[in-house]
N, C-alpha and C. Protein backbone atom coordinates (compact mmCIF):
# COMPACT_ATOMS: atom_id res chain seq x y z
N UNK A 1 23.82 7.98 28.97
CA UNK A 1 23.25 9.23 29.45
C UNK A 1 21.84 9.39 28.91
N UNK A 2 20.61 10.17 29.30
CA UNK A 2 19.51 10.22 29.47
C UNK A 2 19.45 11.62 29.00
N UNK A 3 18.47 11.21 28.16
CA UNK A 3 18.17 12.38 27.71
C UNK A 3 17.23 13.31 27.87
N UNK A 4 17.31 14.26 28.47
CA UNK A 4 16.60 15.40 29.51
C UNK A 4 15.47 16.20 28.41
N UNK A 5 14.23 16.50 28.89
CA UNK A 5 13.68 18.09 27.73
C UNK A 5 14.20 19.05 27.61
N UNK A 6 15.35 19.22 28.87
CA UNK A 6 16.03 20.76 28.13
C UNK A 6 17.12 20.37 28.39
N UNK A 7 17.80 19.32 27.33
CA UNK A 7 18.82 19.37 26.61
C UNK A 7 18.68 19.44 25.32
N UNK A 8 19.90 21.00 25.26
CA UNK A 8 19.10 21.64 23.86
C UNK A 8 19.86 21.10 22.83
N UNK A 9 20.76 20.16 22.80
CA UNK A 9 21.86 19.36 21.82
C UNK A 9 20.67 18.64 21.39
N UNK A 10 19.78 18.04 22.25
CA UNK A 10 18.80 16.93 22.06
C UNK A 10 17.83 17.63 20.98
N UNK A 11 17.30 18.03 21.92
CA UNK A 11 16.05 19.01 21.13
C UNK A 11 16.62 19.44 19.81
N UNK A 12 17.38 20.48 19.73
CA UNK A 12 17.65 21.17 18.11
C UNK A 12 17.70 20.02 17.19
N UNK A 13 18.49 18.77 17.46
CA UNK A 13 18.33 17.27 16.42
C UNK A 13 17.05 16.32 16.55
N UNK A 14 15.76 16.70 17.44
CA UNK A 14 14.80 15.81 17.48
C UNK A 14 14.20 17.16 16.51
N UNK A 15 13.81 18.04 16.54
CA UNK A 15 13.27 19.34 15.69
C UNK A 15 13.33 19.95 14.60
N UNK A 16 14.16 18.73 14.25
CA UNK A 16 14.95 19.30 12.84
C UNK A 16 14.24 19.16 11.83
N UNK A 17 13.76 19.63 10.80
CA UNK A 17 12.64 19.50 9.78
C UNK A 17 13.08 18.33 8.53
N UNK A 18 12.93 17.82 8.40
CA UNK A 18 13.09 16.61 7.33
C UNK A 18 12.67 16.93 6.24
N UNK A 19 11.48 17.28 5.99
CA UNK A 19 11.20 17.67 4.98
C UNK A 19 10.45 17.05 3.79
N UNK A 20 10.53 15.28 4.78
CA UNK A 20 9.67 14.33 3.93
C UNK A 20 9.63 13.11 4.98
N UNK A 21 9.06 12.28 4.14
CA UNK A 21 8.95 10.99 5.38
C UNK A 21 10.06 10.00 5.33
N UNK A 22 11.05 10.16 4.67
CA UNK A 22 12.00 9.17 4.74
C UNK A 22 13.13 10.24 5.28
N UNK A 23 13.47 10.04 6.40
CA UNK A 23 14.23 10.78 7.77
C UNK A 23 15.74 10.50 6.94
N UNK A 24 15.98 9.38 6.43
CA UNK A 24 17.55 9.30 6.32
C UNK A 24 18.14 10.17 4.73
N UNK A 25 16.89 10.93 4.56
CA UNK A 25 17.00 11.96 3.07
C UNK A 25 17.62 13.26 3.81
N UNK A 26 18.56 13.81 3.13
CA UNK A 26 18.87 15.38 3.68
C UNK A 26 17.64 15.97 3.01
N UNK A 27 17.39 17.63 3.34
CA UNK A 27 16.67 18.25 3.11
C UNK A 27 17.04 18.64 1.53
N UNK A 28 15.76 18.68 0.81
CA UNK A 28 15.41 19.15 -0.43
C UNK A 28 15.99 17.97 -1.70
N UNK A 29 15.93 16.64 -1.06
CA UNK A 29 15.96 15.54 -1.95
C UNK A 29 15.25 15.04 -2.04
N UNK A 30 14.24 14.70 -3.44
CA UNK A 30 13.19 14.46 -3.74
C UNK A 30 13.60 12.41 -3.83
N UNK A 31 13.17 11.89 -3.48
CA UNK A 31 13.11 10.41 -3.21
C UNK A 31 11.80 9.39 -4.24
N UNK A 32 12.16 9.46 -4.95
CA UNK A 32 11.65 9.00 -5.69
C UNK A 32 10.96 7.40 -5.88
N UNK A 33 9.16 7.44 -5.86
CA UNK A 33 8.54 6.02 -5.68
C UNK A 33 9.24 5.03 -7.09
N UNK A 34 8.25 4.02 -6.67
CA UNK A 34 9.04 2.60 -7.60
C UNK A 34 8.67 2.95 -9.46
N UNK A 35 7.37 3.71 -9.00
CA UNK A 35 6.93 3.91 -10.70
C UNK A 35 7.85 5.14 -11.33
N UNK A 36 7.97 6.26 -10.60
CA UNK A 36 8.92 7.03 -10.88
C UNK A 36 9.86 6.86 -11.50
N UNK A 37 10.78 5.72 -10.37
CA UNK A 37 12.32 5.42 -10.87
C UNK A 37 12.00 4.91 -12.08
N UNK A 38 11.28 3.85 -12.10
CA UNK A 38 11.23 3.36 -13.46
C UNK A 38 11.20 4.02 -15.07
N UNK A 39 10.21 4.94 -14.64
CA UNK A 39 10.04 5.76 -16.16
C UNK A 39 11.69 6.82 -16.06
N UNK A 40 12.02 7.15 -14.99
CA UNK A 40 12.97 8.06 -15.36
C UNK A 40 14.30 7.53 -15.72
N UNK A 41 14.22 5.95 -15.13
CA UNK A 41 15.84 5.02 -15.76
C UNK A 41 15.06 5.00 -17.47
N UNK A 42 13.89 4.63 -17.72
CA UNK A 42 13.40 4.21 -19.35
C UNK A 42 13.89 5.68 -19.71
N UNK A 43 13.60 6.88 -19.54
CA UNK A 43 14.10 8.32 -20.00
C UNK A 43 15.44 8.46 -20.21
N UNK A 44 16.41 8.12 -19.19
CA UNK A 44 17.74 8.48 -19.00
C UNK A 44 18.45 7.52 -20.34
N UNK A 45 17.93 6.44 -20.45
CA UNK A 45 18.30 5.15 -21.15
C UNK A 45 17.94 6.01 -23.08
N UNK A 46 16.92 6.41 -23.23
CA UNK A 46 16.47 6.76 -24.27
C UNK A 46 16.86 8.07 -24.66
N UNK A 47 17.17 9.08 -23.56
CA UNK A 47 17.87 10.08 -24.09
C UNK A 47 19.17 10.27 -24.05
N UNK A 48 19.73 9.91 -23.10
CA UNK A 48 21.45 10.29 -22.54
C UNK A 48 21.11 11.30 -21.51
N UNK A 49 20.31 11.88 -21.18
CA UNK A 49 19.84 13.24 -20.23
C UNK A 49 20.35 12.70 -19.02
N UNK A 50 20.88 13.54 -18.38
CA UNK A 50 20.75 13.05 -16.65
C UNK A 50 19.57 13.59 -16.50
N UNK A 51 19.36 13.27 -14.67
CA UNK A 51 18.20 13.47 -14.44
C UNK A 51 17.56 15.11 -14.07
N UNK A 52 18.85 15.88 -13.52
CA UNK A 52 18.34 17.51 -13.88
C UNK A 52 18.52 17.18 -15.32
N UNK A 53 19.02 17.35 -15.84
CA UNK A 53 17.88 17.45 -17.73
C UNK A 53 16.59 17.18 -18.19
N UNK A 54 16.73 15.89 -17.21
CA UNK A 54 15.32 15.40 -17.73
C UNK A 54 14.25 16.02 -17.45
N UNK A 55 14.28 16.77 -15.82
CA UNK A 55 13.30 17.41 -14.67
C UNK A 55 12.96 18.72 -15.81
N UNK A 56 14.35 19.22 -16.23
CA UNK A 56 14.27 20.56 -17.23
C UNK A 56 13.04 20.27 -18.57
N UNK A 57 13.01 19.28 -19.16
CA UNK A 57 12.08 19.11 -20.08
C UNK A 57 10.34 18.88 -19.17
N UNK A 58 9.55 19.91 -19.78
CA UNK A 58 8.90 20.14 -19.19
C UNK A 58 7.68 18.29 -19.56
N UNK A 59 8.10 17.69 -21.07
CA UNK A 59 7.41 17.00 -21.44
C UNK A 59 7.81 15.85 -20.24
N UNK A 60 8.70 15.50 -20.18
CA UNK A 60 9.43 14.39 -19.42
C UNK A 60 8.63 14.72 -17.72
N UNK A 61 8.71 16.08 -17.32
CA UNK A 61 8.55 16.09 -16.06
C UNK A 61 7.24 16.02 -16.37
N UNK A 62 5.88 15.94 -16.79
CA UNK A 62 4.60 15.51 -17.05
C UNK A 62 4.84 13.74 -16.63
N UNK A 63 5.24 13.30 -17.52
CA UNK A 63 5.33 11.58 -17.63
C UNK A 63 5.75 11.33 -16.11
N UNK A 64 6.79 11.92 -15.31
CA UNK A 64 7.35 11.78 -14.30
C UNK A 64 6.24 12.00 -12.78
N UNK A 65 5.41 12.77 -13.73
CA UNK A 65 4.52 13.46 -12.40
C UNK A 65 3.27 12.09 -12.36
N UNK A 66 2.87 12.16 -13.85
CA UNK A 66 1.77 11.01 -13.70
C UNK A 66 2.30 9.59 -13.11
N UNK A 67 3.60 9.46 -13.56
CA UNK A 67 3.95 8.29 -13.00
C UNK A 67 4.05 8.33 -11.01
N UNK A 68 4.32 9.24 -11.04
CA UNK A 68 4.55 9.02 -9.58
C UNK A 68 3.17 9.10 -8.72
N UNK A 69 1.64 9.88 -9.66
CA UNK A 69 0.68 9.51 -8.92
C UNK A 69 0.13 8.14 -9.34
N UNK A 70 0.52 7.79 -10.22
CA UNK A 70 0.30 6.13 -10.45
C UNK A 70 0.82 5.38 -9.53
N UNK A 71 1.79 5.42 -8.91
CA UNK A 71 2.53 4.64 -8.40
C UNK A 71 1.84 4.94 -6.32
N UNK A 72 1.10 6.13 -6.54
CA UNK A 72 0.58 6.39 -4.90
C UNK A 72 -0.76 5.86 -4.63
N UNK A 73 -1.22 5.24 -5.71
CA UNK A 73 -2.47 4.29 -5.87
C UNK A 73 -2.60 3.47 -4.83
N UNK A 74 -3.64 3.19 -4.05
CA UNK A 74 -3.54 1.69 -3.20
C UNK A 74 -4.11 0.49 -4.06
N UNK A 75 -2.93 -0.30 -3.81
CA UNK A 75 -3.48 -1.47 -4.58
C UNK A 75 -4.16 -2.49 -4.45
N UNK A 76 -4.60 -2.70 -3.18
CA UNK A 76 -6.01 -2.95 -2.53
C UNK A 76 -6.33 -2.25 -2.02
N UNK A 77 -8.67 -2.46 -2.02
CA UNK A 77 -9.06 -1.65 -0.89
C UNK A 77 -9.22 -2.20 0.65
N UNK A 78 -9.78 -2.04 1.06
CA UNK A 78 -9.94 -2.30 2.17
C UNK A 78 -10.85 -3.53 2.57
N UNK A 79 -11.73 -3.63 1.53
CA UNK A 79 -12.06 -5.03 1.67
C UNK A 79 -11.48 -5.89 1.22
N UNK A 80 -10.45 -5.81 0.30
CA UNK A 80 -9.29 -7.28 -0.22
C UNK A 80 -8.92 -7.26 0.75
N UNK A 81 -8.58 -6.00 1.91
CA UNK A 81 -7.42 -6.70 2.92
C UNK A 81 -7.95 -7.23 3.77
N UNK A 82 -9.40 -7.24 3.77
CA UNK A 82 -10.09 -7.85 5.05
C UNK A 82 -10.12 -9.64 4.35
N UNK A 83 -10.92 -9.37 3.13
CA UNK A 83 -10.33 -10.90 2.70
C UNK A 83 -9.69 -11.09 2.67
N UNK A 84 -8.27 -11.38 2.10
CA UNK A 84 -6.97 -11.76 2.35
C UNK A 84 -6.23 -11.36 3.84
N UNK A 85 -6.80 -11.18 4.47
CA UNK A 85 -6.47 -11.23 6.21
C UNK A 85 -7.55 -12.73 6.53
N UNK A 86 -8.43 -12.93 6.35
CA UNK A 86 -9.76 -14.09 6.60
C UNK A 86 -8.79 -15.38 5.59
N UNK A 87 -8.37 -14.88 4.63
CA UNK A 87 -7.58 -16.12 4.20
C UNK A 87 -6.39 -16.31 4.25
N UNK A 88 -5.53 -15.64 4.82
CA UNK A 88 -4.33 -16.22 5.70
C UNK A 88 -5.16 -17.22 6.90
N UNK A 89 -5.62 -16.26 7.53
CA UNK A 89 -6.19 -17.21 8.83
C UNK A 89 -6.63 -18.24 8.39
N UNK A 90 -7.22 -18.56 7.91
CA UNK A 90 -7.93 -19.84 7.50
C UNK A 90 -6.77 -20.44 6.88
N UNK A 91 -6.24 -20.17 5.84
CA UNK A 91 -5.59 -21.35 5.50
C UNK A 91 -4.00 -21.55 6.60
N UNK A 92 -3.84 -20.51 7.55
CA UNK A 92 -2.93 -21.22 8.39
C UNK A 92 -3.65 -22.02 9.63
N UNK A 93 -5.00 -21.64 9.97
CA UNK A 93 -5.39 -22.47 10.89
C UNK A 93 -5.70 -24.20 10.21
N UNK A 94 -5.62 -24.62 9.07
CA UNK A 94 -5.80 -25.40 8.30
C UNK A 94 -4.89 -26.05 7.62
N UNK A 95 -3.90 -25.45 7.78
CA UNK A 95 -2.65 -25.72 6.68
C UNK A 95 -2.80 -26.43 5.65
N UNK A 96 -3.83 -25.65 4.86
CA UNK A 96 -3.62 -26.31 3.54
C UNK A 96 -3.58 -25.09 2.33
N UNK A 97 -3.66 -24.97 0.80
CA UNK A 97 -3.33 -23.59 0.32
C UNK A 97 -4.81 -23.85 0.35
N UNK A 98 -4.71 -21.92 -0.64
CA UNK A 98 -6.27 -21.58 -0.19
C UNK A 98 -7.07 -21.85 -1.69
N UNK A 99 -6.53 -22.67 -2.37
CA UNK A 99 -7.04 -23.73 -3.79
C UNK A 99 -8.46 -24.30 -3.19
N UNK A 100 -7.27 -25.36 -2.10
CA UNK A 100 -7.74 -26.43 -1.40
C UNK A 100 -9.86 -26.07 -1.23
N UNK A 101 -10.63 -27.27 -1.47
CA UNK A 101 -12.28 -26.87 -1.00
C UNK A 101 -12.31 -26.93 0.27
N UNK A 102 -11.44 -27.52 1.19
CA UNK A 102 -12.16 -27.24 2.47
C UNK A 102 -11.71 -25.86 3.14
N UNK A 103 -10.70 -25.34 2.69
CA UNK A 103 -10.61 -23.81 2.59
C UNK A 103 -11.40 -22.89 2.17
N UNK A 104 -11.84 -23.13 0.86
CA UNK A 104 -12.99 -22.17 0.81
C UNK A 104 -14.06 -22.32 1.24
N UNK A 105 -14.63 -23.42 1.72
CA UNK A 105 -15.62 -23.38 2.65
C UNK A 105 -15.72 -22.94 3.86
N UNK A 106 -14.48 -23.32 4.41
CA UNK A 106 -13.77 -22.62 5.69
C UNK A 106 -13.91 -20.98 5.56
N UNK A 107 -13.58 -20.47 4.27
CA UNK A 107 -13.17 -19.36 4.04
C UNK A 107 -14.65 -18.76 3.74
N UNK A 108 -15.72 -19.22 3.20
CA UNK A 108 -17.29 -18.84 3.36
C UNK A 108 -18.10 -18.28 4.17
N UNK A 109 -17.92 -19.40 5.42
CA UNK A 109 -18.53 -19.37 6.64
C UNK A 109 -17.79 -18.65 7.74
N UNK A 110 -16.25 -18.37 7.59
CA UNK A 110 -15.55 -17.54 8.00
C UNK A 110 -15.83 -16.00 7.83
N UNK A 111 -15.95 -16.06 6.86
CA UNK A 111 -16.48 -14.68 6.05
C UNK A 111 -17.76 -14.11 6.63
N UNK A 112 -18.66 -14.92 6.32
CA UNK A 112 -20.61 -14.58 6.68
C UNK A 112 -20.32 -14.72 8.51
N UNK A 113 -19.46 -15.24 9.21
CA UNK A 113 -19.59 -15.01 10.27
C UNK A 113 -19.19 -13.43 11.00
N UNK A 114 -18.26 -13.40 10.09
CA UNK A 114 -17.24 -12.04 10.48
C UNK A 114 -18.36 -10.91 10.23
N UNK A 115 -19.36 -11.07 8.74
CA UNK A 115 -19.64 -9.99 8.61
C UNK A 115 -20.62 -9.69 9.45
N UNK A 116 -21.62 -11.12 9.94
CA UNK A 116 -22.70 -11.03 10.89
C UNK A 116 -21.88 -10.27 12.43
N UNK A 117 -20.75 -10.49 12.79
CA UNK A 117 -21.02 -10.37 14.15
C UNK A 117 -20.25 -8.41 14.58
N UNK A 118 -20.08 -8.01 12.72
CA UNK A 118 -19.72 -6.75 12.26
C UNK A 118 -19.76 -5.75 13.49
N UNK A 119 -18.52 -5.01 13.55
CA UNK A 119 -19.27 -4.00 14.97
C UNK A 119 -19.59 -3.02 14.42
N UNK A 120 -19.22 -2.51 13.10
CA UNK A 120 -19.10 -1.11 12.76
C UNK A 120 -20.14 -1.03 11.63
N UNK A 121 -21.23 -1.51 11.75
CA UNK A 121 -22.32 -1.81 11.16
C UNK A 121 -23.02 -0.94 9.87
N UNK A 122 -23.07 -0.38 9.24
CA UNK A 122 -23.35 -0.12 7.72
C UNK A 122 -22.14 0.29 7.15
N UNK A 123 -21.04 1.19 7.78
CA UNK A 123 -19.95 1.38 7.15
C UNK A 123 -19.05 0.24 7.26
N UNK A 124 -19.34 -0.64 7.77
CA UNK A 124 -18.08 -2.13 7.85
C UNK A 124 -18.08 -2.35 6.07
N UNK A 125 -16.85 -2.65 6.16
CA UNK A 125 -16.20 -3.74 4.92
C UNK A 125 -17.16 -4.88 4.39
N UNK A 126 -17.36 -5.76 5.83
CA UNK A 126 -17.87 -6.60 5.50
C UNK A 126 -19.99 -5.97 4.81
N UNK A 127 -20.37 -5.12 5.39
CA UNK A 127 -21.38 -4.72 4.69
C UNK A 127 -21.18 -4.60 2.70
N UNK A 128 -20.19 -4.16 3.00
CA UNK A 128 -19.40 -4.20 1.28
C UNK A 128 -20.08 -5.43 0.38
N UNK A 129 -19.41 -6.47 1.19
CA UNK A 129 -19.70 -7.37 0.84
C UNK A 129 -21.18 -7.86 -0.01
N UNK A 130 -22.48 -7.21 0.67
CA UNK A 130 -23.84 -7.89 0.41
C UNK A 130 -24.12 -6.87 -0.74
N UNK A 131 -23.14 -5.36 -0.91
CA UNK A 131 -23.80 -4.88 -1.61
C UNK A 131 -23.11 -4.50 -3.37
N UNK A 132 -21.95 -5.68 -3.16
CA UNK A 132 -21.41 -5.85 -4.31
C UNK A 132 -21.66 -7.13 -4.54
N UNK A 133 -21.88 -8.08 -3.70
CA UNK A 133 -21.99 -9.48 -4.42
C UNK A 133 -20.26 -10.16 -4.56
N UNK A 134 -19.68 -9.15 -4.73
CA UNK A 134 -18.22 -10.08 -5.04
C UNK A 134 -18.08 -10.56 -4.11
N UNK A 135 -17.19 -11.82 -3.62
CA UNK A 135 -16.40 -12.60 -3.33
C UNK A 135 -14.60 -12.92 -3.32
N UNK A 136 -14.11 -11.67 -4.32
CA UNK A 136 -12.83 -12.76 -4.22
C UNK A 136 -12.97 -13.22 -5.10
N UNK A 137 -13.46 -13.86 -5.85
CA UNK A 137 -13.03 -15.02 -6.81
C UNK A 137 -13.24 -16.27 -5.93
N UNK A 138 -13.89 -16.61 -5.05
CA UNK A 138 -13.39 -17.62 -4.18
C UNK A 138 -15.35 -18.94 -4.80
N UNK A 139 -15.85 -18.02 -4.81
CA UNK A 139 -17.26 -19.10 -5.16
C UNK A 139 -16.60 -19.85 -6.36
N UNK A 140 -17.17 -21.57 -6.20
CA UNK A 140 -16.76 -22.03 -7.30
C UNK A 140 -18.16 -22.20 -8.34
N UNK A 141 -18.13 -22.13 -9.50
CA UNK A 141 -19.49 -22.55 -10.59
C UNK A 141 -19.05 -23.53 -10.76
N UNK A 142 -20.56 -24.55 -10.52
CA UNK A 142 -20.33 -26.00 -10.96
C UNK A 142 -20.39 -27.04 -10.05
């Protein structure tokens, strides 16, 4: 059966407020990131507290809070992912790892091409590039 706009069985369960981004949480369960869990199993372990106890200590819920904006950090920016997107490609069009020198040469001229033919021109990533000098780690000395 097909589901119509005014079927209101439909609607009242597509409308339903969640309340967070992980849909398979009932409402008013806090879901906790990877850094979170962690400090609050090291808490539970060190005190005996469950975890309403722990939330109750106001010191604990500090540690809990920083941890969880630690943990919402991106851990690349946007130009690692543009490099490490340029070096998958390369080293799968190549199949060799990306150690290998004819990869990083590959991975050079790959690079200075991408940034030359840039569409989004002073705010591109690749502009990033000329005005930090980094690389990646990928230039070798010597």
């Amino acid at each position: 059966m097909c589901h119509e706009p005014w079927d209101y069985e439909y609607d009242e369960h597509r409308d339903r407020d969640y309340g967070s981004k992980n849909r398979s949480a009932p409402l008013g369960v806090h879901i906790m990131n990877k850094n979170e869990a962690k400090v609050m199993r090291r808490l539970k372990n060190e005190t005996g507290l469950t975890e309403v106890g722990i939330r109750k200590i106001k010191k604990y819920r500090v540690m809990l809070s920083e941890a969880q904006k630690e943990g919402q950090k991106a851990k690349r920016t946007e130009l690692q992912k543009a490099r490490d997107n340029v070096m998958k490609c390369i080293c799968r069009k190549l199949k060799l790892a990306k150690e290998h020198p004819d990869v990083q040469k590959a991975y050079r001229e790959e690079w200075e091409r991408r940034r030359k033919e840039s569409w989004r021109g002073i705010c591109s990533i690749y502009q990033e590039y000329e005005a930090t000098g980094y690389d990646g780690g990928i230039t070798r000395i010597g």
